[in-house]
PDB file of N, CA and C in Angstrom:
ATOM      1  N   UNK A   1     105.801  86.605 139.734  1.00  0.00           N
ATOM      2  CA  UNK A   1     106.485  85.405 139.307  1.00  0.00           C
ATOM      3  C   UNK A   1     105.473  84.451 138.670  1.00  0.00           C
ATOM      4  N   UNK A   2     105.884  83.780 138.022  1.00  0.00           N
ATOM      5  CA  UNK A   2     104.808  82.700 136.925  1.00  0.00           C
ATOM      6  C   UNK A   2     104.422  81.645 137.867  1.00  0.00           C
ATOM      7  N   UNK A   3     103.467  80.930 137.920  1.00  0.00           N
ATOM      8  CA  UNK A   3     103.033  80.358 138.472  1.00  0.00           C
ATOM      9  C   UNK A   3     103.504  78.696 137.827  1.00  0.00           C
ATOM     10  N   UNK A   4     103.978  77.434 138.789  1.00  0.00           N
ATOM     11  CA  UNK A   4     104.219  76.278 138.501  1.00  0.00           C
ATOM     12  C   UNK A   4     102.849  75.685 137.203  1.00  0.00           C
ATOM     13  N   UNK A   5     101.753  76.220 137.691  1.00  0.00           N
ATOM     14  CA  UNK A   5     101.163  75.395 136.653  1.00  0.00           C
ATOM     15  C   UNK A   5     101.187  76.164 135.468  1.00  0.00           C
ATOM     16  N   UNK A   6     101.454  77.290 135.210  1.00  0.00           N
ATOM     17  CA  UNK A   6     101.445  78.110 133.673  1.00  0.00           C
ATOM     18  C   UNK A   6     102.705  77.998 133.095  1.00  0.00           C
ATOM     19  N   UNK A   7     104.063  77.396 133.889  1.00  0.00           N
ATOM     20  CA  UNK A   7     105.068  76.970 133.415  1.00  0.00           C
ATOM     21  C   UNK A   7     104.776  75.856 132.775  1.00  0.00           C
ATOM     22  N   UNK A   8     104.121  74.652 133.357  1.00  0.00           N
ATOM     23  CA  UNK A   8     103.950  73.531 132.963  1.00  0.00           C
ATOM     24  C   UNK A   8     102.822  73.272 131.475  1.00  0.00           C
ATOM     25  N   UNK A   9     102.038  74.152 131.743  1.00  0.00           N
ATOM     26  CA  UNK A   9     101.403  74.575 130.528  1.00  0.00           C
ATOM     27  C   UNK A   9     101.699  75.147 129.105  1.00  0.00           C
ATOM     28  N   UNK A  10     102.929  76.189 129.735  1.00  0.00           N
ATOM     29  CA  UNK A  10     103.536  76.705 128.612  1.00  0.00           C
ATOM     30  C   UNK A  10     104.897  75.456 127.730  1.00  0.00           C
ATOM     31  N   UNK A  11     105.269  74.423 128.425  1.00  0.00           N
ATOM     32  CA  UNK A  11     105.640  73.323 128.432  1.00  0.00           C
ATOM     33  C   UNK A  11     105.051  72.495 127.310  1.00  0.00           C
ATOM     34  N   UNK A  12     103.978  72.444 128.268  1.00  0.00           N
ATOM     35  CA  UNK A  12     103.106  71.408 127.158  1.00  0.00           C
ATOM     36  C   UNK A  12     102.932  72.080 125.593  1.00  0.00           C
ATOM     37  N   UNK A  13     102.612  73.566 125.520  1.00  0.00           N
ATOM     38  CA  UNK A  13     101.999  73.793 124.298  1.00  0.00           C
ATOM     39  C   UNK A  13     103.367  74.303 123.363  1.00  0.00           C
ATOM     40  N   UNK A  14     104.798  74.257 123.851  1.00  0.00           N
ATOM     41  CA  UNK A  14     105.586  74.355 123.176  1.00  0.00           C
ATOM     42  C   UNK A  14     105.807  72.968 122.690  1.00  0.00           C
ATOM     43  N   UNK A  15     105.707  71.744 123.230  1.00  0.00           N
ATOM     44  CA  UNK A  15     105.885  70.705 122.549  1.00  0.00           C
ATOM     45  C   UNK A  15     104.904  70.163 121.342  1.00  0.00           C
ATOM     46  N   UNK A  16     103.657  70.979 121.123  1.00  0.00           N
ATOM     47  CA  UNK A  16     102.787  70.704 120.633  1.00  0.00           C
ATOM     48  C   UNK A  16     103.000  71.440 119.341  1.00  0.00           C
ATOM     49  N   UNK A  17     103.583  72.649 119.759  1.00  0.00           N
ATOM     50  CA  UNK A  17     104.011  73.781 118.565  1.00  0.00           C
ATOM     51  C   UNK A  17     105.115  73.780 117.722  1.00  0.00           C
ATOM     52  N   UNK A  18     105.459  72.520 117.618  1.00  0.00           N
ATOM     53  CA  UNK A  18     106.909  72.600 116.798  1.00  0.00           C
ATOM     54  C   UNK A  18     106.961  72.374 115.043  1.00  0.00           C
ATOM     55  N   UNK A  19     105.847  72.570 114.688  1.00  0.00           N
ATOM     56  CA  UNK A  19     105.587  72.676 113.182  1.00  0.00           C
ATOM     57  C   UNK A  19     105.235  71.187 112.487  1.00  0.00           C
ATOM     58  N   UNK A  20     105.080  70.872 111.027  1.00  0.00           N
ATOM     59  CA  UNK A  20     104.640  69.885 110.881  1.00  0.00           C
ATOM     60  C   UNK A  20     105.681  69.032 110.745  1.00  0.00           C
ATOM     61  N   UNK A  21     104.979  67.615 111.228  1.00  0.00           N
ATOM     62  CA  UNK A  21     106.276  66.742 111.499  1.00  0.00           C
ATOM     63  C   UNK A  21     105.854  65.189 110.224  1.00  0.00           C
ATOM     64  N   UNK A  22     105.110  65.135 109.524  1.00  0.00           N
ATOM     65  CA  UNK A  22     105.156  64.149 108.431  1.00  0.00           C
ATOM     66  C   UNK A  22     105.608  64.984 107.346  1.00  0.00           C
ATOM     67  N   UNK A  23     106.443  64.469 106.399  1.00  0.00           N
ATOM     68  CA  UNK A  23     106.739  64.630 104.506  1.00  0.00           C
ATOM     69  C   UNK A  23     105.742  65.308 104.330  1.00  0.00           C
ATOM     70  N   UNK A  24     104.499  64.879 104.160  1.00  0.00           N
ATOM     71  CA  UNK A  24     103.355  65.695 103.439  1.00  0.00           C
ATOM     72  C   UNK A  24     103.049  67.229 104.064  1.00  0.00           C
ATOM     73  N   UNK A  25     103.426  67.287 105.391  1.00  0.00           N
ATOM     74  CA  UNK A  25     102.965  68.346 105.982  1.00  0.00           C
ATOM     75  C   UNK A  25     104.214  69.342 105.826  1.00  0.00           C
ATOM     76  N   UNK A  26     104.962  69.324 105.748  1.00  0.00           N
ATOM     77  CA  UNK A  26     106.917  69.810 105.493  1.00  0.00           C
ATOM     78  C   UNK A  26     106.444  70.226 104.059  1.00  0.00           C
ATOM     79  N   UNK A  27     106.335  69.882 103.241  1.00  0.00           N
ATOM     80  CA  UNK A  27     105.977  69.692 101.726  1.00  0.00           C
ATOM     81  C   UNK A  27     104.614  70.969 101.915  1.00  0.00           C
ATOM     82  N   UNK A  28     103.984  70.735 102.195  1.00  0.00           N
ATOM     83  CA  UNK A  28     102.679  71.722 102.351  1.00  0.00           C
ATOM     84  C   UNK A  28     103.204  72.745 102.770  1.00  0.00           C
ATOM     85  N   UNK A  29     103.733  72.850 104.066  1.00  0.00           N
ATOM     86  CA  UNK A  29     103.909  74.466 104.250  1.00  0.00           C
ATOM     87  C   UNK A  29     105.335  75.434 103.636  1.00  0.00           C
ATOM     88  N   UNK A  30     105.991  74.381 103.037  1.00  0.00           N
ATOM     89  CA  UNK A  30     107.431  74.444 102.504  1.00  0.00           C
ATOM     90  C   UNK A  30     106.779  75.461 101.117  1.00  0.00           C
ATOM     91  N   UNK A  31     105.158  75.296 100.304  1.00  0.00           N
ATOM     92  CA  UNK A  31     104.609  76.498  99.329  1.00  0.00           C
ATOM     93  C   UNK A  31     103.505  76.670 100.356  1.00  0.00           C
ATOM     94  N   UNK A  32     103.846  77.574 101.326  1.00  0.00           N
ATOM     95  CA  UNK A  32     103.343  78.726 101.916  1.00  0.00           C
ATOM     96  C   UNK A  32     103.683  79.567 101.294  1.00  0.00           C
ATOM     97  N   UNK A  33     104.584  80.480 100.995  1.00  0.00           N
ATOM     98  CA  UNK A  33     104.832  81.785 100.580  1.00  0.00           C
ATOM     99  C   UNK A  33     104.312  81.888  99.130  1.00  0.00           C
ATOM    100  N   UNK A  34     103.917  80.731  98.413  1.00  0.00           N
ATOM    101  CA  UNK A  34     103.912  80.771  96.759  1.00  0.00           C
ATOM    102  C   UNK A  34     102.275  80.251  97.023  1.00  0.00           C
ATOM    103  N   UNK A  35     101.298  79.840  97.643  1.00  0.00           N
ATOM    104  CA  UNK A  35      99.875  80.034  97.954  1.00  0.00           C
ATOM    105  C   UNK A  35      99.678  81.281  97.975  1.00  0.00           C
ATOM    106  N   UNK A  36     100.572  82.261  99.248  1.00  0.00           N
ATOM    107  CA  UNK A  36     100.243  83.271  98.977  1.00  0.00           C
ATOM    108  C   UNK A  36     100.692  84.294  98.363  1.00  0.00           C
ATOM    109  N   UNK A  37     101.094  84.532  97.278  1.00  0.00           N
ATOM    110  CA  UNK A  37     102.088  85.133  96.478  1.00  0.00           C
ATOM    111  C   UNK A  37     102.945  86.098  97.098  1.00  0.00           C
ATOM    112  N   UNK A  38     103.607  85.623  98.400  1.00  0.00           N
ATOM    113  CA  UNK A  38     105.178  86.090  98.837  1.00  0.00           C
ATOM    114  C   UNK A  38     106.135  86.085  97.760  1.00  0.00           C
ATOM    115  N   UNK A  39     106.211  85.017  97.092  1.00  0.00           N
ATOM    116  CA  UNK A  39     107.469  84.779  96.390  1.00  0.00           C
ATOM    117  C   UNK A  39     107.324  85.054  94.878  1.00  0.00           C
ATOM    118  N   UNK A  40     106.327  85.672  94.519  1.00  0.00           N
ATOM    119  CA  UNK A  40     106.018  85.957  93.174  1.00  0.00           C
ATOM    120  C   UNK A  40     107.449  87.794  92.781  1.00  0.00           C
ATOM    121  N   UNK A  41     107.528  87.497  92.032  1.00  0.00           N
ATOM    122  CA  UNK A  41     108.076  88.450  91.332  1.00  0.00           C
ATOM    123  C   UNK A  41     107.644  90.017  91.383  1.00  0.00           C
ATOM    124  N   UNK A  42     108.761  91.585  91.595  1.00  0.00           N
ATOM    125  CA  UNK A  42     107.384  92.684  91.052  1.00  0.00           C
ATOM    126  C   UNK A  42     107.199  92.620  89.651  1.00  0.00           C
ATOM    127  N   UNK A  43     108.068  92.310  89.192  1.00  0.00           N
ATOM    128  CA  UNK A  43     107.172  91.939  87.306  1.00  0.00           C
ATOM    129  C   UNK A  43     105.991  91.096  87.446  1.00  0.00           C
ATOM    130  N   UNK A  44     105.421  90.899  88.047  1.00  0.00           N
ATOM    131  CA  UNK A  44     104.155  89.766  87.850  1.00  0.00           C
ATOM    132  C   UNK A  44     102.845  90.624  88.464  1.00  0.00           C
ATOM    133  N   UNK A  45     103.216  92.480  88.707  1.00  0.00           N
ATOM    134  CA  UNK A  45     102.125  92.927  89.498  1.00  0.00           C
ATOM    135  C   UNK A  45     102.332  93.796  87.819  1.00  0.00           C
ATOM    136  N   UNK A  46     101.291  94.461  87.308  1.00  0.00           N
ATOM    137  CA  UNK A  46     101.881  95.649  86.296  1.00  0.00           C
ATOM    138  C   UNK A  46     101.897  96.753  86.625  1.00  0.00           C
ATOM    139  N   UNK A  47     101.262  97.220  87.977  1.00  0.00           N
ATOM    140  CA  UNK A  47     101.535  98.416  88.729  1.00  0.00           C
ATOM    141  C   UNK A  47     102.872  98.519  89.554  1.00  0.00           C
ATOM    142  N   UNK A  48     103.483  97.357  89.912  1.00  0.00           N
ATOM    143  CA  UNK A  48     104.590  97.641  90.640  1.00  0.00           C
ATOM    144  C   UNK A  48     105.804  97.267  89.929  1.00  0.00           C
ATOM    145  N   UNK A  49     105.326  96.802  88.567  1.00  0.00           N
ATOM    146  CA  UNK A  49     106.359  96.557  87.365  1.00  0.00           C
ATOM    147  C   UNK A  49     107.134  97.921  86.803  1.00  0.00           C
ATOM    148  N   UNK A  50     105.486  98.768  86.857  1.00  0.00           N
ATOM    149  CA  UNK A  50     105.837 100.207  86.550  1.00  0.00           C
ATOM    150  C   UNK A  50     106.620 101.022  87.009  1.00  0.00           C
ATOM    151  N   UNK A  51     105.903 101.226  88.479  1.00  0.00           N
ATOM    152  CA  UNK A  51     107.305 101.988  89.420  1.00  0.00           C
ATOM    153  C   UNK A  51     108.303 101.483  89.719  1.00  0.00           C
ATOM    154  N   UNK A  52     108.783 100.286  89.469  1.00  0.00           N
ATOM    155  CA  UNK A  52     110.466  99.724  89.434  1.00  0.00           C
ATOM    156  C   UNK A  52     110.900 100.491  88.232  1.00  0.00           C
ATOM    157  N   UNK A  53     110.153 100.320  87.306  1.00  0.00           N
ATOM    158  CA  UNK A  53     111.171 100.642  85.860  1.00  0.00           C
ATOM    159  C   UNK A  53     111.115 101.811  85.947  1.00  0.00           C
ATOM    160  N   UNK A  54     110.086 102.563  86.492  1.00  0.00           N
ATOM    161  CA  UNK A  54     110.931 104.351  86.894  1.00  0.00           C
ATOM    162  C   UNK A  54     111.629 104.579  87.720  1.00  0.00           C
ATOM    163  N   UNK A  55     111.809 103.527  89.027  1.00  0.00           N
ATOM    164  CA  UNK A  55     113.035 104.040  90.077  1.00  0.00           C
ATOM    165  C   UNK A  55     114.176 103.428  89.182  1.00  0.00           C
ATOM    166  N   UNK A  56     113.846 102.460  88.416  1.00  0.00           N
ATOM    167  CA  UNK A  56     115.325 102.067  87.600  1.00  0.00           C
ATOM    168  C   UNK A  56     115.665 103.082  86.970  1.00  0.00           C
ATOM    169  N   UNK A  57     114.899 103.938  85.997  1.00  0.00           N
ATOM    170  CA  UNK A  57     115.102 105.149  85.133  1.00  0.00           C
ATOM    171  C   UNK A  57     115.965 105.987  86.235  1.00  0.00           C
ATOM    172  N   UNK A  58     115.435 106.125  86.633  1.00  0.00           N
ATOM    173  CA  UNK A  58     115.998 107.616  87.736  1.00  0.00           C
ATOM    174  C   UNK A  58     116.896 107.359  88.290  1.00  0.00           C
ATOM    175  N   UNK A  59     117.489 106.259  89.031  1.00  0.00           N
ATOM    176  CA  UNK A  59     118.304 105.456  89.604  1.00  0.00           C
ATOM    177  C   UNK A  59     119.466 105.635  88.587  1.00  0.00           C
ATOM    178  N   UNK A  60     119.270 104.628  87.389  1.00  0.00           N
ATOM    179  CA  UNK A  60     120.457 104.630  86.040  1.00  0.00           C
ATOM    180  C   UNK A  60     120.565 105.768  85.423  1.00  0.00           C
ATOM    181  N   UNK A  61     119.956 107.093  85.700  1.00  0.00           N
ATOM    182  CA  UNK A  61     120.396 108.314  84.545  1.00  0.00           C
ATOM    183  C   UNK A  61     119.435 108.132  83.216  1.00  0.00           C
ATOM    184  N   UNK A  62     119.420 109.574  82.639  1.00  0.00           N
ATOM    185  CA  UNK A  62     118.902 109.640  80.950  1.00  0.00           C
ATOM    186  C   UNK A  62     119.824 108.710  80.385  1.00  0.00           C
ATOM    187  N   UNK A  63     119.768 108.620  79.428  1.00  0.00           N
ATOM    188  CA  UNK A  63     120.576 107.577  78.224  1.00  0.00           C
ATOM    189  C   UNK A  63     120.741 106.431  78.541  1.00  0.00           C
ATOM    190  N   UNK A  64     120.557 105.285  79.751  1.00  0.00           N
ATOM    191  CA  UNK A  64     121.066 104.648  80.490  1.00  0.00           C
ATOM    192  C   UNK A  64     120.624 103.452  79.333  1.00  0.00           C
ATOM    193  N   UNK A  65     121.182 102.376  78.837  1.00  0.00           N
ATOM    194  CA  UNK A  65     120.981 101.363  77.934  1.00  0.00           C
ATOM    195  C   UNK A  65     119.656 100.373  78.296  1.00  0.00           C
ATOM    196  N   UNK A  66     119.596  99.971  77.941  1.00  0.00           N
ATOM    197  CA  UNK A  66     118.287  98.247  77.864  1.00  0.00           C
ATOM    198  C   UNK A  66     118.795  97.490  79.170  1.00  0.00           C
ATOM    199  N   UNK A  67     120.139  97.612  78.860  1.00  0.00           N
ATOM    200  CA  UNK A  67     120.904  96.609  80.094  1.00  0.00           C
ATOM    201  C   UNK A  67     121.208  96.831  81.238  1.00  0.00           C
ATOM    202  N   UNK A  68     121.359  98.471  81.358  1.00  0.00           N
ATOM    203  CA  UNK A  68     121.454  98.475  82.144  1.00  0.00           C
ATOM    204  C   UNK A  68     120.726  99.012  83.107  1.00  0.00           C
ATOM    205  N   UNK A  69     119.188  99.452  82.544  1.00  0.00           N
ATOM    206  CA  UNK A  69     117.880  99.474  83.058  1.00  0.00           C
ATOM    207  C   UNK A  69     117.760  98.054  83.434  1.00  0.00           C
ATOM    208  N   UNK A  70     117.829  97.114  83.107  1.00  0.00           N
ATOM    209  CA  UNK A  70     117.104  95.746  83.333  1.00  0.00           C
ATOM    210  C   UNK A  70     118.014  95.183  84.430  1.00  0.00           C
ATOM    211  N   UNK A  71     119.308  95.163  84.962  1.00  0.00           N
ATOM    212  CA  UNK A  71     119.942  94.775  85.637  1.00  0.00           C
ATOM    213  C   UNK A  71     119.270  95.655  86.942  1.00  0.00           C
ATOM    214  N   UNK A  72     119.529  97.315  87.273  1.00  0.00           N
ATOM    215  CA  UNK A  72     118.845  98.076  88.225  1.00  0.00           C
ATOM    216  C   UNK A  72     117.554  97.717  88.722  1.00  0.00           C
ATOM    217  N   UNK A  73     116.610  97.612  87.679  1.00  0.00           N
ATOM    218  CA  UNK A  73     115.501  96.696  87.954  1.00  0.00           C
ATOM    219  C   UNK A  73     115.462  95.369  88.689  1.00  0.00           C
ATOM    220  N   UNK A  74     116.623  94.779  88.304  1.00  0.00           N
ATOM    221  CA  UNK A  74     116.544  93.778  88.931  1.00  0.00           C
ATOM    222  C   UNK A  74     117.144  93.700  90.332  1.00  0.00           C
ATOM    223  N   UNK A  75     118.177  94.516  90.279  1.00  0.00           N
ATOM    224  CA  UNK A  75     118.823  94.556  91.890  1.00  0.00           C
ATOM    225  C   UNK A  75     117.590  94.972  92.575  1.00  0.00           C
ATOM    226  N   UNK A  76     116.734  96.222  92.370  1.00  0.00           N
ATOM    227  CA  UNK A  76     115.715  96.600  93.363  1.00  0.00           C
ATOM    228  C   UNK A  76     114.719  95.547  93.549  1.00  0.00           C
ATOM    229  N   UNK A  77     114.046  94.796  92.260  1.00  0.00           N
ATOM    230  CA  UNK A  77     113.720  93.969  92.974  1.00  0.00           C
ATOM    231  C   UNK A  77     114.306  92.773  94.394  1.00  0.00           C
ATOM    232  N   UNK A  78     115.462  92.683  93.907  1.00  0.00           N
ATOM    233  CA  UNK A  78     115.860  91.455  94.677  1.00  0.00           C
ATOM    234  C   UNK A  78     116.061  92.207  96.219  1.00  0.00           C
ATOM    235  N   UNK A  79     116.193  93.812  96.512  1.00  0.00           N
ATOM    236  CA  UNK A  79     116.628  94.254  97.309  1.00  0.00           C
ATOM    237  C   UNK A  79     115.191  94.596  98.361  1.00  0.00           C
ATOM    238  N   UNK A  80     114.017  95.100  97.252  1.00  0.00           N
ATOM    239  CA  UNK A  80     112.844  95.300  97.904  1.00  0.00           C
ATOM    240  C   UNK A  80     112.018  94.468  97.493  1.00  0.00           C
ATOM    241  N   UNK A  81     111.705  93.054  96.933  1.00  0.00           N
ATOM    242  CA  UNK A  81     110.810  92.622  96.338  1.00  0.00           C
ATOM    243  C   UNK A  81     110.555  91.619  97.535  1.00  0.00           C
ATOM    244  N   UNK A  82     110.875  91.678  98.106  1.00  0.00           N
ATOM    245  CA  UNK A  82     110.430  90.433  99.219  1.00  0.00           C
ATOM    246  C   UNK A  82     109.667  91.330 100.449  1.00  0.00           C
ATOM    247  N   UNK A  83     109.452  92.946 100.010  1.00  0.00           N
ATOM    248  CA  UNK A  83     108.816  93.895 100.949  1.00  0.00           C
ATOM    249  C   UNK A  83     107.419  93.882 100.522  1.00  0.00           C
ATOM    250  N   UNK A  84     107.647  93.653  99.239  1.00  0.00           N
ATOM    251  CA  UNK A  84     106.229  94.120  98.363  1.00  0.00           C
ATOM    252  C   UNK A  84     105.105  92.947  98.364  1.00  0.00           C
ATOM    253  N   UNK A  85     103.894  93.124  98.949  1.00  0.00           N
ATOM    254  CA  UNK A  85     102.764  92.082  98.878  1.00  0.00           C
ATOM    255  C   UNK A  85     102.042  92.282  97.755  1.00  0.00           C
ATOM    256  N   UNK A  86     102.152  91.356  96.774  1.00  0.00           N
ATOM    257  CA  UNK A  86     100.956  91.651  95.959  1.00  0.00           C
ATOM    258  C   UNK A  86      99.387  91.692  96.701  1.00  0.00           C
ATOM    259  N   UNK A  87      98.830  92.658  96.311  1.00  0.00           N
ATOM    260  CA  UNK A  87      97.720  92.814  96.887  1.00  0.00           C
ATOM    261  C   UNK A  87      97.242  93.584  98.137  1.00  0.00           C
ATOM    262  N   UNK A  88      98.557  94.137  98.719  1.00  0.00           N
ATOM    263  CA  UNK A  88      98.283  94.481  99.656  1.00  0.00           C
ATOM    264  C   UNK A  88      98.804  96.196  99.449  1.00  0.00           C
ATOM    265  N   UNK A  89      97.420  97.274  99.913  1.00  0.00           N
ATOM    266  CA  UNK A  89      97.632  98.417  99.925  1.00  0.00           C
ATOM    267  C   UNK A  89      97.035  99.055 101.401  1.00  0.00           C
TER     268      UNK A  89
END
């Protein structure tokens, strides 16, 4: 069983942990994900630009139009692009 004082401790450091509490600090971590390019696009890597537009190929069929490569492309991004770290292998 937990002990009264590691309750009271765990107490304290949850009140301490509740994220930033001024405008400026809300504002700061609000571009966390865009410091670290979470929220960047896979068009903005040119290696992972590449293998979208071949799972789009393969995905849409031979003959498949401009449009409707670029739409497929885009669903996968929106479906896996928030998986993909730039930079990270």
């Amino acid at each position: 069983m937990t002990s009264d004082c590691k309750i009271e401790a765990n107490r304290a450091n949850a009140q301490a942990s509740t994220g930033p509490k001024t405008a400026h600090g809300r504002a700061r971590s609000a571009r966390n994900a865009l410091r670290h390019g979470l929220s960047l696009p896979v068009y903005s890597d040119p290696i992972l630009s590449e293998e979208m537009e071949a799972l789009a190929r393969e995905i849409a069929g031979e003959g498949a139009s401009h449009e409707i490569l670029k739409i497929t492309t885009d669903d996968i991004d929106l479906c896996f692009g928030n998986a993909v770290t730039p930079g990270a292998a």
